[in-house]
C-alpha atoms as a PDB file:
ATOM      1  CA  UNK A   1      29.229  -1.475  -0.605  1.00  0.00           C
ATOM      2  CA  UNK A   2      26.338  -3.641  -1.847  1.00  0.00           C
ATOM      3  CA  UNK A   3      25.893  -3.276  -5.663  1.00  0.00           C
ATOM      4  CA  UNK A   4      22.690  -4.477  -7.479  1.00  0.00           C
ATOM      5  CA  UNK A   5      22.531  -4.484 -11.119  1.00  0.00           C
ATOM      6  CA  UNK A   6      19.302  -4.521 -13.093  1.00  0.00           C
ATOM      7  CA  UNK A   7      18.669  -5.149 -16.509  1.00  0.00           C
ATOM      8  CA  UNK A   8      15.207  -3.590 -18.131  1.00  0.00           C
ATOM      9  CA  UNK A   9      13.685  -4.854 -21.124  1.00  0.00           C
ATOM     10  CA  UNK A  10      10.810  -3.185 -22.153  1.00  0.00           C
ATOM     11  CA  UNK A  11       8.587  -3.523 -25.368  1.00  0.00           C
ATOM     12  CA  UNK A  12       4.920  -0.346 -25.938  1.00  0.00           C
ATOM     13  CA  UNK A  13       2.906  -1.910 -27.745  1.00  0.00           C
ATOM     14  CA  UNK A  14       0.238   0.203 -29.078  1.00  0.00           C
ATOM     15  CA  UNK A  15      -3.729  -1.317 -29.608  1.00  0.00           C
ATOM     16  CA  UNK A  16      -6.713   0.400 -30.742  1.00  0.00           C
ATOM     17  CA  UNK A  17      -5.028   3.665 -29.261  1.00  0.00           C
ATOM     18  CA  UNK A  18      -4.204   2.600 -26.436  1.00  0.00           C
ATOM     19  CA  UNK A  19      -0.445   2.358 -25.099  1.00  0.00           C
ATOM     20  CA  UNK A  20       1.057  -1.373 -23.371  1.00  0.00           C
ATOM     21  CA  UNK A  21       4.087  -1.903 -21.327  1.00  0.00           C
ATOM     22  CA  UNK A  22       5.581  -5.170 -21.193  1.00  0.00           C
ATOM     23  CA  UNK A  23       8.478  -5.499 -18.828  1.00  0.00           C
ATOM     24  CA  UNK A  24      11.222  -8.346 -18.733  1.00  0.00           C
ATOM     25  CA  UNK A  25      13.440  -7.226 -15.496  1.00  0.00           C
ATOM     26  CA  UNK A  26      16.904  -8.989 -14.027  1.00  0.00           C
ATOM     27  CA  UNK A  27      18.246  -8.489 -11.255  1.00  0.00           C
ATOM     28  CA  UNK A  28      21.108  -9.504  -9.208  1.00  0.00           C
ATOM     29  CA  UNK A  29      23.721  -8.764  -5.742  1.00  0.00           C
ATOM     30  CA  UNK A  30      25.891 -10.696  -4.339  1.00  0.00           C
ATOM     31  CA  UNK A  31      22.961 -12.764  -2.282  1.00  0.00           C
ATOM     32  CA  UNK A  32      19.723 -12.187  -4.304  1.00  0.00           C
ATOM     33  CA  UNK A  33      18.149 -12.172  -7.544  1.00  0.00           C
ATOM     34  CA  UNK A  34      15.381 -11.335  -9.486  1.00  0.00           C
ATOM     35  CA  UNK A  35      13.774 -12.006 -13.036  1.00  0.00           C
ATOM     36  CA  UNK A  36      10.493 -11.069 -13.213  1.00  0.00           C
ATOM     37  CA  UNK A  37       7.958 -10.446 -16.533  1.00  0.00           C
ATOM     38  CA  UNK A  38       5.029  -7.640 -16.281  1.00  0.00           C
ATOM     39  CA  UNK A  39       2.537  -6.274 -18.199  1.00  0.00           C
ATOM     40  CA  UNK A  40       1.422  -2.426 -17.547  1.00  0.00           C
ATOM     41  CA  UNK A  41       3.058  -2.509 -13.908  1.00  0.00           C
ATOM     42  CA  UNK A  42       1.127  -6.106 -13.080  1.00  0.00           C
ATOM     43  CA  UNK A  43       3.494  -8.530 -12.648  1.00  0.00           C
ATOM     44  CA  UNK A  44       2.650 -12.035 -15.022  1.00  0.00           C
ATOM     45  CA  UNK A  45       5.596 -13.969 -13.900  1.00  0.00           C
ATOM     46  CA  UNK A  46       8.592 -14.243 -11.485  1.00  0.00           C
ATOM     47  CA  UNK A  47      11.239 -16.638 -10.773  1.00  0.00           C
ATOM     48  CA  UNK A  48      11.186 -17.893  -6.762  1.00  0.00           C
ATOM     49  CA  UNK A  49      15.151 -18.631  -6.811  1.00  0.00           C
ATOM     50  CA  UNK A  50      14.467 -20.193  -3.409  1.00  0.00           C
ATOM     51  CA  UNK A  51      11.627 -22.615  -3.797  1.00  0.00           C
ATOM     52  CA  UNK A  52      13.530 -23.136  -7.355  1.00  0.00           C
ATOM     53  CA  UNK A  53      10.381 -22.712  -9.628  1.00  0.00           C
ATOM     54  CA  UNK A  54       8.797 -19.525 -11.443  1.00  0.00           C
ATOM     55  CA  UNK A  55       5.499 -17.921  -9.922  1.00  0.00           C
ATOM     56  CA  UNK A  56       2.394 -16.530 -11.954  1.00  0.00           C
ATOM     57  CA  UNK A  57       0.698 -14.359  -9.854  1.00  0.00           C
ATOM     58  CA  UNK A  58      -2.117 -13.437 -11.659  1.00  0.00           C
ATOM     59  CA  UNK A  59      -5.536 -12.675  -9.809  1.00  0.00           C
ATOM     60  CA  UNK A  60      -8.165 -15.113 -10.671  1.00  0.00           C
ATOM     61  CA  UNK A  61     -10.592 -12.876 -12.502  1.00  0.00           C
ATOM     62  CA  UNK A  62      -7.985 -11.795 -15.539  1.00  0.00           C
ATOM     63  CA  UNK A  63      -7.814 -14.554 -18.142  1.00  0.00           C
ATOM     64  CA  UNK A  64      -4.814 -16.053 -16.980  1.00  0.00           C
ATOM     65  CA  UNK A  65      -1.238 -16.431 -19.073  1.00  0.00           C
ATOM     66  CA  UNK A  66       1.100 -19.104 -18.604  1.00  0.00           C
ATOM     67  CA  UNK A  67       4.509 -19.365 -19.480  1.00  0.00           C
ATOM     68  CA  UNK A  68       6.758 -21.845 -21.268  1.00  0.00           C
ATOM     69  CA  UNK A  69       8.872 -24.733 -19.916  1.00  0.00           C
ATOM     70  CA  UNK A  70      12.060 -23.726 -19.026  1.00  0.00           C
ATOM     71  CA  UNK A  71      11.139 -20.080 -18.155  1.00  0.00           C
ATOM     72  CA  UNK A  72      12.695 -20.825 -14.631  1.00  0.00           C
ATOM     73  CA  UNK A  73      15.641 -22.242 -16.135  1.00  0.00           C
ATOM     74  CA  UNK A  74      16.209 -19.501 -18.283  1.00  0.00           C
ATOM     75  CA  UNK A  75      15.951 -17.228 -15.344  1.00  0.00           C
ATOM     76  CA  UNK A  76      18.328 -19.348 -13.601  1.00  0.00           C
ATOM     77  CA  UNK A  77      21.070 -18.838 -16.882  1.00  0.00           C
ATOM     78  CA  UNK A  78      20.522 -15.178 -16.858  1.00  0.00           C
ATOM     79  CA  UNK A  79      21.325 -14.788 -12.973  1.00  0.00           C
ATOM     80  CA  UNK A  80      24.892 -16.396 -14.024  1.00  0.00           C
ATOM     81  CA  UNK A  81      25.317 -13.971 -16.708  1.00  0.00           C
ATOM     82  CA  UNK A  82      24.084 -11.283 -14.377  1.00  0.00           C
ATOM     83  CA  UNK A  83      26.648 -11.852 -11.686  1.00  0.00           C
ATOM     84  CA  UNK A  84      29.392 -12.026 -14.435  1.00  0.00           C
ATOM     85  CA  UNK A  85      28.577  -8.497 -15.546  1.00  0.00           C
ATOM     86  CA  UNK A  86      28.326  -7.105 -11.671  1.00  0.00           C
ATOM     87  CA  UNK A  87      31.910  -8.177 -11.392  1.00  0.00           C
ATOM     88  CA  UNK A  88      32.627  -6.525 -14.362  1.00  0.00           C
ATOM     89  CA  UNK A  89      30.828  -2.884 -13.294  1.00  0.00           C
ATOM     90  CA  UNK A  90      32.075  -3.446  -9.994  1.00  0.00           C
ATOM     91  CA  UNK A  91      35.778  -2.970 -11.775  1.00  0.00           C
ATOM     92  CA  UNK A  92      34.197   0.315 -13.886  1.00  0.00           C
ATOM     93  CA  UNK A  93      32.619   2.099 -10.942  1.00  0.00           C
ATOM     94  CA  UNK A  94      34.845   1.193  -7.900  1.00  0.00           C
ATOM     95  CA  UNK A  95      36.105   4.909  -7.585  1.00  0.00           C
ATOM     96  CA  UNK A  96      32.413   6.215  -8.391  1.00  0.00           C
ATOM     97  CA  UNK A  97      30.544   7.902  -5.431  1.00  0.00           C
ATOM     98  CA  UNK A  98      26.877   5.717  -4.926  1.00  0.00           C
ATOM     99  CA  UNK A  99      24.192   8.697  -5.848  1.00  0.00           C
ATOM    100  CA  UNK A 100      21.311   7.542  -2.911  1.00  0.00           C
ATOM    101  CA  UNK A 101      17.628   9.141  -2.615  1.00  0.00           C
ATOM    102  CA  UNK A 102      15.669   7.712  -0.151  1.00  0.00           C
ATOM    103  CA  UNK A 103      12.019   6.794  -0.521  1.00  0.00           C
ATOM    104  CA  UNK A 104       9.734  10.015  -0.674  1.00  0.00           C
ATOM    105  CA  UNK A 105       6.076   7.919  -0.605  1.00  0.00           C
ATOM    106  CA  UNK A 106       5.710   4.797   1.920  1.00  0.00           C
ATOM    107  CA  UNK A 107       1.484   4.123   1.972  1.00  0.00           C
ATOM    108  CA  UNK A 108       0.213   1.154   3.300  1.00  0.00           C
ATOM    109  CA  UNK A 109      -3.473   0.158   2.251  1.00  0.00           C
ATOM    110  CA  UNK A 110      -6.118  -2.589   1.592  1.00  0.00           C
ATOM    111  CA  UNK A 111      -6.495  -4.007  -1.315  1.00  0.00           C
ATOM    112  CA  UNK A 112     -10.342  -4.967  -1.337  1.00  0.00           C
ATOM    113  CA  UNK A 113     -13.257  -3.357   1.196  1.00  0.00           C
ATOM    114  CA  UNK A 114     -12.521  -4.805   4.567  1.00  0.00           C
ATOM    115  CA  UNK A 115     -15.132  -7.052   6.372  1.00  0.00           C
ATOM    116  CA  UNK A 116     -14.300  -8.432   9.566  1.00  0.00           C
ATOM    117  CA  UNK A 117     -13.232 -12.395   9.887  1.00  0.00           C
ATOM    118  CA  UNK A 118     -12.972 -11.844   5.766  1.00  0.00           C
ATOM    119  CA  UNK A 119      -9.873 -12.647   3.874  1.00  0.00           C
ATOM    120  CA  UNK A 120      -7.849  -9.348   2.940  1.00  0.00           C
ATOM    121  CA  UNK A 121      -4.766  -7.843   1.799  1.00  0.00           C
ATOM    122  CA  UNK A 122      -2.655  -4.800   2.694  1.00  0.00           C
ATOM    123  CA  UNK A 123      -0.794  -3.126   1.149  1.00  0.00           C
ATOM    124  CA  UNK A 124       2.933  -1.274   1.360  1.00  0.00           C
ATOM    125  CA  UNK A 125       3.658   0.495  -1.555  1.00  0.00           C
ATOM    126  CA  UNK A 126       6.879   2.218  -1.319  1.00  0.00           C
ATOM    127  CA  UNK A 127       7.936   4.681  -4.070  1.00  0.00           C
ATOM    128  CA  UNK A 128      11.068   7.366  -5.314  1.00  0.00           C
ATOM    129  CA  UNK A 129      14.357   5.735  -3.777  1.00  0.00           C
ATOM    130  CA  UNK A 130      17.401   5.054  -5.451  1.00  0.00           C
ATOM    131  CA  UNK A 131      18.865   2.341  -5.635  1.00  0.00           C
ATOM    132  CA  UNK A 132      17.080  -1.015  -5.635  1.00  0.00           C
ATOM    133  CA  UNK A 133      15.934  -2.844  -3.353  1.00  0.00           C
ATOM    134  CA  UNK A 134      14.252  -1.516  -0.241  1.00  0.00           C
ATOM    135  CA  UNK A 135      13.949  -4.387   2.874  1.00  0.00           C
ATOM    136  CA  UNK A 136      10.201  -4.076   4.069  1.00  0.00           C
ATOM    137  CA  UNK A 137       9.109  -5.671   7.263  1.00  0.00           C
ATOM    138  CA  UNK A 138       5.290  -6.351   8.711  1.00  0.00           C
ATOM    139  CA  UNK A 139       4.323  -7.096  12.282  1.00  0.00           C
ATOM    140  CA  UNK A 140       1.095  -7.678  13.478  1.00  0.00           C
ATOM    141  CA  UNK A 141       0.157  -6.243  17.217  1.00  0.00           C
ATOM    142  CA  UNK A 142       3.855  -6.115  17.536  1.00  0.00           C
ATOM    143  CA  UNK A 143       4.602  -9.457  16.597  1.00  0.00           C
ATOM    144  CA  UNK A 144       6.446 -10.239  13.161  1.00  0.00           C
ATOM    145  CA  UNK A 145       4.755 -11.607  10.458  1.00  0.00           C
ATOM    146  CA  UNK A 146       5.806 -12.660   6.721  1.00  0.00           C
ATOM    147  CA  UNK A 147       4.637 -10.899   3.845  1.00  0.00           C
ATOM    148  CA  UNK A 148       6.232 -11.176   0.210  1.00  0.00           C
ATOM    149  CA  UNK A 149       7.671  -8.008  -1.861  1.00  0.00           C
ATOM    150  CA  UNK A 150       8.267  -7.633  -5.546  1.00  0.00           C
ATOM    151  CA  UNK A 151      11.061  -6.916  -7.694  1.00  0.00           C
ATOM    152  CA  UNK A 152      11.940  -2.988  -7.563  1.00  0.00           C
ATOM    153  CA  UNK A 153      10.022  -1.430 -10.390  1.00  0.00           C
ATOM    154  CA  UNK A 154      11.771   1.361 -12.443  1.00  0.00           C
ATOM    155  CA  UNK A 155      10.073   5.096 -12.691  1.00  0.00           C
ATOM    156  CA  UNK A 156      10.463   7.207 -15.760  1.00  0.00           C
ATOM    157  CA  UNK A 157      12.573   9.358 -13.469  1.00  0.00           C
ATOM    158  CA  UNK A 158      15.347   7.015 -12.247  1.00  0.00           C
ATOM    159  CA  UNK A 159      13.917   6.012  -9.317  1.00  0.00           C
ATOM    160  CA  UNK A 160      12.174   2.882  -8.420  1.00  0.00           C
ATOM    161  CA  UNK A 161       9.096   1.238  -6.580  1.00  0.00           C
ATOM    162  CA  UNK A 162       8.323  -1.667  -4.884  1.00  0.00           C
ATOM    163  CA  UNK A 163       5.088  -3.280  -3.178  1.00  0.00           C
ATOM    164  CA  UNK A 164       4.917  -5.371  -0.510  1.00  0.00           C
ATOM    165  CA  UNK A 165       1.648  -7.552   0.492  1.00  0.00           C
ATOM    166  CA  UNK A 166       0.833  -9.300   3.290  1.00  0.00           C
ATOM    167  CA  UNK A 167      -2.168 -11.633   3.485  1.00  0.00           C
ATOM    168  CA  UNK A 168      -4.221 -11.153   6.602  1.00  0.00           C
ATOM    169  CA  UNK A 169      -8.203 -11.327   8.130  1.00  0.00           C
ATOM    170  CA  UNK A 170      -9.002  -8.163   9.683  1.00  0.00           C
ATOM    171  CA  UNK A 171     -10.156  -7.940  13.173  1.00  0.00           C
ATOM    172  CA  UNK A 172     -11.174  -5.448  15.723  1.00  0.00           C
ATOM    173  CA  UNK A 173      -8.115  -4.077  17.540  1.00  0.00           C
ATOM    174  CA  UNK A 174      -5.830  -5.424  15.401  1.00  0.00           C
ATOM    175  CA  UNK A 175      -2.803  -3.290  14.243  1.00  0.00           C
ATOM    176  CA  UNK A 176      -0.358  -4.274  11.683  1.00  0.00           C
ATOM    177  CA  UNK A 177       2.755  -1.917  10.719  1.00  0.00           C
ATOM    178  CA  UNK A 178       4.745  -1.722   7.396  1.00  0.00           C
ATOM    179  CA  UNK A 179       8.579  -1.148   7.722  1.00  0.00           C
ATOM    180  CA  UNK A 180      10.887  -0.041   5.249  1.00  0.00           C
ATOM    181  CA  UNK A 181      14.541   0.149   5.151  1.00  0.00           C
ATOM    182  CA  UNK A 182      16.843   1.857   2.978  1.00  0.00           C
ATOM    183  CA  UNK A 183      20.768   2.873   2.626  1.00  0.00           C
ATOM    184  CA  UNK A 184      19.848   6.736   1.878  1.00  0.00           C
ATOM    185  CA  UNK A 185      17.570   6.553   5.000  1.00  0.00           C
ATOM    186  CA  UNK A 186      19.052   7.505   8.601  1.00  0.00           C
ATOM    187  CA  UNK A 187      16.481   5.155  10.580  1.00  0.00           C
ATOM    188  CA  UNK A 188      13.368   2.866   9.440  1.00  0.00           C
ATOM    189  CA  UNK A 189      10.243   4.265   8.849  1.00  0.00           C
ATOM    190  CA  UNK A 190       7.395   2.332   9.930  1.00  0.00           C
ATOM    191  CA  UNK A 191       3.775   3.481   8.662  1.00  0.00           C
ATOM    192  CA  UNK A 192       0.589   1.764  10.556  1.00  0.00           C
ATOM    193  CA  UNK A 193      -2.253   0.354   9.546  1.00  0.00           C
ATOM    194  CA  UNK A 194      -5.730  -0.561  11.651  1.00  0.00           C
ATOM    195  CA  UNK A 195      -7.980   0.524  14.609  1.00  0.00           C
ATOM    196  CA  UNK A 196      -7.391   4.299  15.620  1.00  0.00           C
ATOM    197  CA  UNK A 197      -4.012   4.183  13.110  1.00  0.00           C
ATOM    198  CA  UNK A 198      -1.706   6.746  13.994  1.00  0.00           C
ATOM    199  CA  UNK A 199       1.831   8.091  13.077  1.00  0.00           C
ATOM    200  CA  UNK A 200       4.549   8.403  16.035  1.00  0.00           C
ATOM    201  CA  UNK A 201       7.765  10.512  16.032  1.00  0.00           C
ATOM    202  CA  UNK A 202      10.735   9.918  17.544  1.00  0.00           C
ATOM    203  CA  UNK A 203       9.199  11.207  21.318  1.00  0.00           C
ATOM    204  CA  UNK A 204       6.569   9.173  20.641  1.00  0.00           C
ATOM    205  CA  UNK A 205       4.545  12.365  20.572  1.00  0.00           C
ATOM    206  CA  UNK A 206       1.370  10.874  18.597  1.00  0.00           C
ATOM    207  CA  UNK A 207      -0.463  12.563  15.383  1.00  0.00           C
ATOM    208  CA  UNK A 208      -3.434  12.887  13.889  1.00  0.00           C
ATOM    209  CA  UNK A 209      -4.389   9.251  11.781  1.00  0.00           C
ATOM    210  CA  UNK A 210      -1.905   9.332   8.306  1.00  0.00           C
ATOM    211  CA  UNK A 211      -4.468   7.552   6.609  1.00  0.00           C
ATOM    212  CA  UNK A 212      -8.148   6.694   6.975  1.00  0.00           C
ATOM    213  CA  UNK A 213      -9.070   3.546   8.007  1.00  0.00           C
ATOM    214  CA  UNK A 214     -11.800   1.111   7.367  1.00  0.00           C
ATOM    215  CA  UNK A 215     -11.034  -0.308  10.531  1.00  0.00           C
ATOM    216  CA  UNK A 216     -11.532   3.408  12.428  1.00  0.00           C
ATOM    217  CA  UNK A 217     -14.705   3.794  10.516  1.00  0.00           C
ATOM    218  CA  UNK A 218     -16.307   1.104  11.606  1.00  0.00           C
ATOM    219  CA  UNK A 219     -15.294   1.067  15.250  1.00  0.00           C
ATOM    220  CA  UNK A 220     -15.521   4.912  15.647  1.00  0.00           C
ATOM    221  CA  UNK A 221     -18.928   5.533  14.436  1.00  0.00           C
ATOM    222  CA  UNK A 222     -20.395   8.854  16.895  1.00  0.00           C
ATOM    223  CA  UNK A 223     -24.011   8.071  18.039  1.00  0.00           C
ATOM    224  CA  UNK A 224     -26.097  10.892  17.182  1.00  0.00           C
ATOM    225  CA  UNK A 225     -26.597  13.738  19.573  1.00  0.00           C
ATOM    226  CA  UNK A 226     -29.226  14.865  21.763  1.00  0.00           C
ATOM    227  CA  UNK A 227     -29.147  18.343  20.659  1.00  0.00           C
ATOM    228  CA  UNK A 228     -31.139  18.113  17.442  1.00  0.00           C
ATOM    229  CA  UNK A 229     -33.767  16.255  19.271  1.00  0.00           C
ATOM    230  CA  UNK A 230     -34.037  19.302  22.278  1.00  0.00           C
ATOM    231  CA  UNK A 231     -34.092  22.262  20.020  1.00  0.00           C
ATOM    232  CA  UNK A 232     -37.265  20.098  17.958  1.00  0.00           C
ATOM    233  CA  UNK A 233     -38.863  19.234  21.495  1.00  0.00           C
ATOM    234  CA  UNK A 234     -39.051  22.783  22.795  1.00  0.00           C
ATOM    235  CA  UNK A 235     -40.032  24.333  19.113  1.00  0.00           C
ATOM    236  CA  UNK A 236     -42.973  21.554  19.809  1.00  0.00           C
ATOM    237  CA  UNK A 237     -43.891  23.058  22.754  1.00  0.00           C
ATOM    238  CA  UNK A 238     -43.533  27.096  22.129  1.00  0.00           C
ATOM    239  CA  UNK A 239     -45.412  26.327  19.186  1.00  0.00           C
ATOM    240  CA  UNK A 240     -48.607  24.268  21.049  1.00  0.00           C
ATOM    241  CA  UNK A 241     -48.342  27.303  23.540  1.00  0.00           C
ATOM    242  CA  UNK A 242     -48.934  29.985  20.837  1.00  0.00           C
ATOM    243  CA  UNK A 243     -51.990  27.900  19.335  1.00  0.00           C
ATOM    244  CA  UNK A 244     -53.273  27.873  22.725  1.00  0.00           C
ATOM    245  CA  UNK A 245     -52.737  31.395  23.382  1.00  0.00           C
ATOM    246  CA  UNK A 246     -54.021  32.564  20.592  1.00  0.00           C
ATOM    247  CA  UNK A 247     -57.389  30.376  20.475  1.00  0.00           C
ATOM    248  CA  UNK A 248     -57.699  31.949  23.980  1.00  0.00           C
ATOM    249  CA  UNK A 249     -57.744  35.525  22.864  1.00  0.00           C
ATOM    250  CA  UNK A 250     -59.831  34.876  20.125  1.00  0.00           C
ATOM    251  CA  UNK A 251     -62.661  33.117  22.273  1.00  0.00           C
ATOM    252  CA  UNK A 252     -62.566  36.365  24.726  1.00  0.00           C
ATOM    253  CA  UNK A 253     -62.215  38.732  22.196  1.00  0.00           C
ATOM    254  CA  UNK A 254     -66.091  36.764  20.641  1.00  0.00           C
ATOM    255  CA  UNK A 255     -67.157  37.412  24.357  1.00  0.00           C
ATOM    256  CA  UNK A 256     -66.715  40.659  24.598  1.00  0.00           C
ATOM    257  CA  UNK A 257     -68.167  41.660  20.885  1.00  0.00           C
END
């Protein structure tokens, strides 16, 4: 049984009337870890135990926070303390049964308004499983493709959430699928994102579109029909036929007075 052990910190902070979260989460399992700062569910910081340095990714048009030398150290000192105390709850819970809820929400979307050949971002926001993590994959036109996935983000209700993005340029035809994987889940459930976008059961039976799509839109606009235009042509023409009709009358009815 894989065991991960978080630790949340959390400081509210309230300003002007208005209520802050600031996050410090650790994580670690047997072959991963996580330490990673937030502020109201953004994440500020994060330590990249592979590439051995800390990560602040912060979009370019917040005024941008940087942290201290020997953040990623830190990070690095907490991870041993962190696998010290997993031994020590693996000992306390051995003989406990692993509660498991699998995700209830898996919604993959753009970040920004799409424009073809224009640089993007989707999406895969995965919400209400227990426990941390979930494994997300992406593919693009069936081919597999590298995104990168946060640490698992606690709900007030026990449960957790975690986004994963994948940088990409949209295209015409182009479909990309999100994958998500999960111990309380019987089989992975992929949601699918692009051109005519549709869900697919197990028969491969398909549904109607899960989610609309920018891409759809714009490929999938209906011309206008030629009904509107018929019914207005032959009003045109009963209508010149009762003018004419009815100047006609008059004249013969002038005649004949």
């Amino acid at each position: 049984m894989k065991l991960l052990l978080l630790l949340v910190c959390g400081i509210l902070g309230a300003s002007a009337q208005v209520l802050h979260e600031d996050l410090n989460i650790i994580g670690c399992s047997d072959s991963d870890g996580e330490n990673m700062y937030s502020l109201d569910g953004e994440e500020k910081w994060y330590a990249d135990f592979k590439k051995k340095t800390g990560v602040e990714p912060q979009p370019p048009f917040v005024d941008h926070t940087s942290y201290a030398a020997g953040t990623y150290e830190q990070a690095v000192a907490n991870q041993n303390i962190c696998k010290q105390n997993l031994k020590i709850c693996r000992i306390g819970m051995k003989d406990l049964p692993l509660e498991r809820v699998p995700p209830s929400n898996i919604v993959v979307y753009n970040r920004d308004e799409v424009e073809l050949g224009e640089q993007n971002t989707l999406i895969c926001h995965v919400s209400g499983f227990y426990p941390a993590p979930v494994n997300v994959s992406w593919t693009k036109n069936g081919e597999e493709v590298t995104g990168t996935i946060n640490v698992p983000y606690p709900s007030s209700d026990g449960t957790f959430t975690q986004i994963s993005s994948l940088q990409f340029v949209p295209q015409l035809g182009d479909l990309y699928s999100c994958s998500v994987e999960h111990p309380a889940l019987t089989e992975v459930q992929t949601k699918i994102w692009g051109e005519r976008s549709v869900m697919l059961q197990d028969d491969g039976e398909k549904l109607r579109p899960h989610l609309p799509l920018p891409l759809s839109a714009d490929v999938e606009k209906t011309q206008a029909g030629v009904g509107p235009a018929v019914f207005c042509g032959l009003g045109l023409t009963v209508g010149l036929l009762g003018v004419a009709a009815g100047t006609f009358f008059l004249i013969k009815g002038n005649e004949c007075s």
